[in-house]
C-alpha atoms as a PDB file:
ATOM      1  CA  UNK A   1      93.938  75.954   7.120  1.00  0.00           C
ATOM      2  CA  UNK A   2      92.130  72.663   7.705  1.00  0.00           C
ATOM      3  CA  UNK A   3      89.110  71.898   5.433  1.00  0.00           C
ATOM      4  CA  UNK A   4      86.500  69.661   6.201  1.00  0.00           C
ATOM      5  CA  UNK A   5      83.494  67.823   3.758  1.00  0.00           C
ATOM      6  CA  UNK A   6      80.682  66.131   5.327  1.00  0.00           C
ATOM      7  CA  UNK A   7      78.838  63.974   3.406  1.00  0.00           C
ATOM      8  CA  UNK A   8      76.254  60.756   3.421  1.00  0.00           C
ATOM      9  CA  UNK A   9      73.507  62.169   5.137  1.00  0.00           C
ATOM     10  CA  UNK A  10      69.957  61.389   3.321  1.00  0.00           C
ATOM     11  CA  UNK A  11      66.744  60.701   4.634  1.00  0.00           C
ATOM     12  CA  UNK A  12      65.526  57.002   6.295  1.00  0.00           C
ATOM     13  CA  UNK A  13      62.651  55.643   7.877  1.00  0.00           C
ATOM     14  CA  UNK A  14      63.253  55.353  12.003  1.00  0.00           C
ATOM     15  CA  UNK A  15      65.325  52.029  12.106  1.00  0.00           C
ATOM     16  CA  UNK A  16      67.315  52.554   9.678  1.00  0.00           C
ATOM     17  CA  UNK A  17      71.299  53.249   9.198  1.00  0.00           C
ATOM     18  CA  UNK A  18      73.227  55.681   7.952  1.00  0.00           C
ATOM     19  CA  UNK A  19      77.188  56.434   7.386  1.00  0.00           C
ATOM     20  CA  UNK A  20      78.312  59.980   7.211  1.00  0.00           C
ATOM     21  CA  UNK A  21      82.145  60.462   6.316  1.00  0.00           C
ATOM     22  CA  UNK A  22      84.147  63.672   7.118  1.00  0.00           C
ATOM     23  CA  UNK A  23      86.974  64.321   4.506  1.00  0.00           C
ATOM     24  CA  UNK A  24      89.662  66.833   6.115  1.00  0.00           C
ATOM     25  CA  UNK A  25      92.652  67.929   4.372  1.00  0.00           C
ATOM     26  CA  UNK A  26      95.338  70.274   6.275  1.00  0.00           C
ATOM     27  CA  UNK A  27      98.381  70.551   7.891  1.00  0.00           C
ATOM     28  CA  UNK A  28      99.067  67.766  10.550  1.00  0.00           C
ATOM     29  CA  UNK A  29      95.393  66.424  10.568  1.00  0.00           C
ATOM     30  CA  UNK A  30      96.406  62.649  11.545  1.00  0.00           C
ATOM     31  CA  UNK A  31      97.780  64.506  14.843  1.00  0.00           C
ATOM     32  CA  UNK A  32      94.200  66.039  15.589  1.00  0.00           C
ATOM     33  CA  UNK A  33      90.771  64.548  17.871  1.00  0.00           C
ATOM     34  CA  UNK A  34      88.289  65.164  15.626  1.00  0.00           C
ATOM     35  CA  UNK A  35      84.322  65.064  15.866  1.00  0.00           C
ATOM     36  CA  UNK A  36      80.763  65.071  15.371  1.00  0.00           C
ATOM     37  CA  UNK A  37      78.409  67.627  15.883  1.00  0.00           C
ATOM     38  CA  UNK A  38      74.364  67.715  14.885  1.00  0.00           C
ATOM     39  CA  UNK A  39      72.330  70.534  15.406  1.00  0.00           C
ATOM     40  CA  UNK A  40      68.653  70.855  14.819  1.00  0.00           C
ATOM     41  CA  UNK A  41      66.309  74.143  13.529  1.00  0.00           C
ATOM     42  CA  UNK A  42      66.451  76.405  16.806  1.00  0.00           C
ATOM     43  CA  UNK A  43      68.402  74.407  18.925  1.00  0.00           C
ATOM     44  CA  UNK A  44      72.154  74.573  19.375  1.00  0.00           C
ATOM     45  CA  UNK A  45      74.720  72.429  18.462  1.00  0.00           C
ATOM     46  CA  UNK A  46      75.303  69.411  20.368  1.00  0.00           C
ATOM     47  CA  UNK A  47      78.426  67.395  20.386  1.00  0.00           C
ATOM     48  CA  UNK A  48      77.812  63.613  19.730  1.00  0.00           C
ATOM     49  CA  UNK A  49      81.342  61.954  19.038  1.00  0.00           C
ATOM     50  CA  UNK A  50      84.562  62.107  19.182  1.00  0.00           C
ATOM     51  CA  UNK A  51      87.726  60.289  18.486  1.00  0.00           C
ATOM     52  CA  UNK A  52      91.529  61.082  19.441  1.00  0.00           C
ATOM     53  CA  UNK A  53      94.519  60.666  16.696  1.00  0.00           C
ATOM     54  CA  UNK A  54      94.892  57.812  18.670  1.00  0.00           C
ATOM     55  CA  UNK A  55      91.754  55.984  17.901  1.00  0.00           C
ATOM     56  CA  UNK A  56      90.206  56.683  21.301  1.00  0.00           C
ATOM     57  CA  UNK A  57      86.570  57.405  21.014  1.00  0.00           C
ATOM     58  CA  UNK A  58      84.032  58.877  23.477  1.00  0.00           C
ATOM     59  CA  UNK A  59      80.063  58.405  22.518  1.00  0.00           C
ATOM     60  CA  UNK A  60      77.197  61.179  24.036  1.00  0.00           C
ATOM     61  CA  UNK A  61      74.819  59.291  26.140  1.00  0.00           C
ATOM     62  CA  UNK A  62      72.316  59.861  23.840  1.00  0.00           C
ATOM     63  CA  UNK A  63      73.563  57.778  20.690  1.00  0.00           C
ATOM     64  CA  UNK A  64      75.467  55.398  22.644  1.00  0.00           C
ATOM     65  CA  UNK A  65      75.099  51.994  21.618  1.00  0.00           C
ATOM     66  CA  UNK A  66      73.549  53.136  18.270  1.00  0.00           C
ATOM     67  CA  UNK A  67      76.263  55.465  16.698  1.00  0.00           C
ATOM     68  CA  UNK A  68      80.035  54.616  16.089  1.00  0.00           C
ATOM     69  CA  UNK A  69      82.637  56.861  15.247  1.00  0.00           C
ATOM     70  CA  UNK A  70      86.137  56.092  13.204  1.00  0.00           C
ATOM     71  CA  UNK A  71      88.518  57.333  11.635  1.00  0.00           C
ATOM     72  CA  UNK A  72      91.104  56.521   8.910  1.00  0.00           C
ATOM     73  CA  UNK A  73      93.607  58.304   9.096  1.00  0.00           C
ATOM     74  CA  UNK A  74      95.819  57.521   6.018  1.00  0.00           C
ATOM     75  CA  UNK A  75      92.745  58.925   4.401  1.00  0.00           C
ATOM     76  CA  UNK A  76      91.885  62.229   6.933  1.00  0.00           C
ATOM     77  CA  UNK A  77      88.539  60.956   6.920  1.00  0.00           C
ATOM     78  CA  UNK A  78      86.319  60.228   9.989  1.00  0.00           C
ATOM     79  CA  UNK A  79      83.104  58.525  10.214  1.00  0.00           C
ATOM     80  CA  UNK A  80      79.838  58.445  11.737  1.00  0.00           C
ATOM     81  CA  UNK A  81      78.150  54.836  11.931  1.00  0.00           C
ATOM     82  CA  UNK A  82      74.906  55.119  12.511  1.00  0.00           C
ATOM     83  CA  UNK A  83      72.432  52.628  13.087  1.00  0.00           C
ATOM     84  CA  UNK A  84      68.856  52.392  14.907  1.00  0.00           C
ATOM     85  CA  UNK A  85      67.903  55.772  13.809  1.00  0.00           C
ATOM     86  CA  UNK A  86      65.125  57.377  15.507  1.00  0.00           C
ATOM     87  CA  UNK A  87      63.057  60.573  14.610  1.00  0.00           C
ATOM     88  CA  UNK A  88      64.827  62.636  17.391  1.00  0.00           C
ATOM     89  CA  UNK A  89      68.150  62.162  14.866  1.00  0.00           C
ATOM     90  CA  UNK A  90      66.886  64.359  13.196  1.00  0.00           C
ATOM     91  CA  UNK A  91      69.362  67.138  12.257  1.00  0.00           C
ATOM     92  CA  UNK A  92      72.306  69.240  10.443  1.00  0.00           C
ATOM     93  CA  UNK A  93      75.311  66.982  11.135  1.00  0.00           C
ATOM     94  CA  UNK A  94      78.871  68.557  11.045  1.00  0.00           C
ATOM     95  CA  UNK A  95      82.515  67.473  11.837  1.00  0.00           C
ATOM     96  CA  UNK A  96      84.841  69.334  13.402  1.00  0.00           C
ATOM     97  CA  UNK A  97      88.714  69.014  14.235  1.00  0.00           C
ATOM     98  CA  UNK A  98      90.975  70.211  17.190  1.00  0.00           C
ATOM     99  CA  UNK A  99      92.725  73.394  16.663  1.00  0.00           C
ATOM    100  CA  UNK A 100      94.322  75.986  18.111  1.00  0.00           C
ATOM    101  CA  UNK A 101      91.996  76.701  21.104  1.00  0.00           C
ATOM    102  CA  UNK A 102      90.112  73.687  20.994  1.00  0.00           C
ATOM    103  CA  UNK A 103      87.135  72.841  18.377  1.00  0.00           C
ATOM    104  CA  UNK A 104      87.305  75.285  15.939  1.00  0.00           C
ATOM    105  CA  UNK A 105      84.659  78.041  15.053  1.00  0.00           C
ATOM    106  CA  UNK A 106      84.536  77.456  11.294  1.00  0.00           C
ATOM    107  CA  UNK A 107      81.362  75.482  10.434  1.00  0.00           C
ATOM    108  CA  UNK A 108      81.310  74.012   6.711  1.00  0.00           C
ATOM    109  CA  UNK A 109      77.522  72.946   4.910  1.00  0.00           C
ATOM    110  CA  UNK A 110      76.752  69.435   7.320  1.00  0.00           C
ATOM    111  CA  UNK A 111      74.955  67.176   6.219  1.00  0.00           C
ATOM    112  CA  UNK A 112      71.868  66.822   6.681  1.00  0.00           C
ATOM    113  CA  UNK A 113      69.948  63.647   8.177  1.00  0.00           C
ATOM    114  CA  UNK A 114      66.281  63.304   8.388  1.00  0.00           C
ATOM    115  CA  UNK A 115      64.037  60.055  10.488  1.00  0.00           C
ATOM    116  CA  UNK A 116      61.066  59.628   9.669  1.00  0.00           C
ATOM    117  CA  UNK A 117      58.492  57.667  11.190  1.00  0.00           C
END
C-alpha cells in the first residue's frame, strides 16, 4: 500500500510562509493526483489542493493566490507553498493520494500549522 509523511508544518506569526512536503512511497505513485487536506478541532476536513500526475493543479477559493501546490515526482513528494498566512490557517494539514475509489480513507499524523496574530 501507498504511504504518505507530512511534514514542515510549525507555528508563524499571520504573514508569514510556510512549506509542507508530502513524501509517498508505493506502487505506481507518479501515476496518481494527489492532495492537500487541513482540518481544524471540530470541523471536518476540507480539501485545499490538488495536483494531477500531470502537473495540473486546482487551488480552493479560499487559499488561492496564497498557497501553491507541486509535486516532484522523481521524488513522490508533493508540496504545499504557502505564503500570506492568516490565523484562519490554522489547522491539521494532511496529504492524500488517488486510489482505488477515489481519495483514500487512510489518514496518517498531518502536520500541524498554527497563525498567530
Amino acid at each position: 500500500q501507498v504511504r504518505l509523511a507530512e511534514s514542515g508544518g510549525g507555528s508563524v506569526q499571520a504573514g508569514g510562509s510556510l512549506r509542507l512536503s508530502c513524501a509517498a512511497s508505493g506502487n505506481a505513485v507518479s501515476s496518481r493526483a494527489m492532495g492537500w487536506y487541513r482540518q481544524a478541532p471540530g470541523k471536518q476536513r476540507e480539501l485545499v489542493a490538488t495536483i494531477t500526475s500531470g502537473g495540473n493543479t486546482n487551488i480552493d477559493d479560499s487559499v488561492k493566490g496564497r498557497f501553491t501546490i507541486s509535486r516532484d515526482n522523481a521524488k513522490n513528494t508533493v508540496y504545499l507553498q504557502m505564503n500570506s498566512l492568516k490565523p484562519e490557517d490554522t489547522a491539521v494539514y494532511y496529504c492524500n493520494i488517488e486510489g482505488r475509489y477515489g481519495w483514500r480513507a487512510v489518514w496518517g499524523q498531518g502536520t500541524l500549522v498554527t497563525v498567530s496574530s
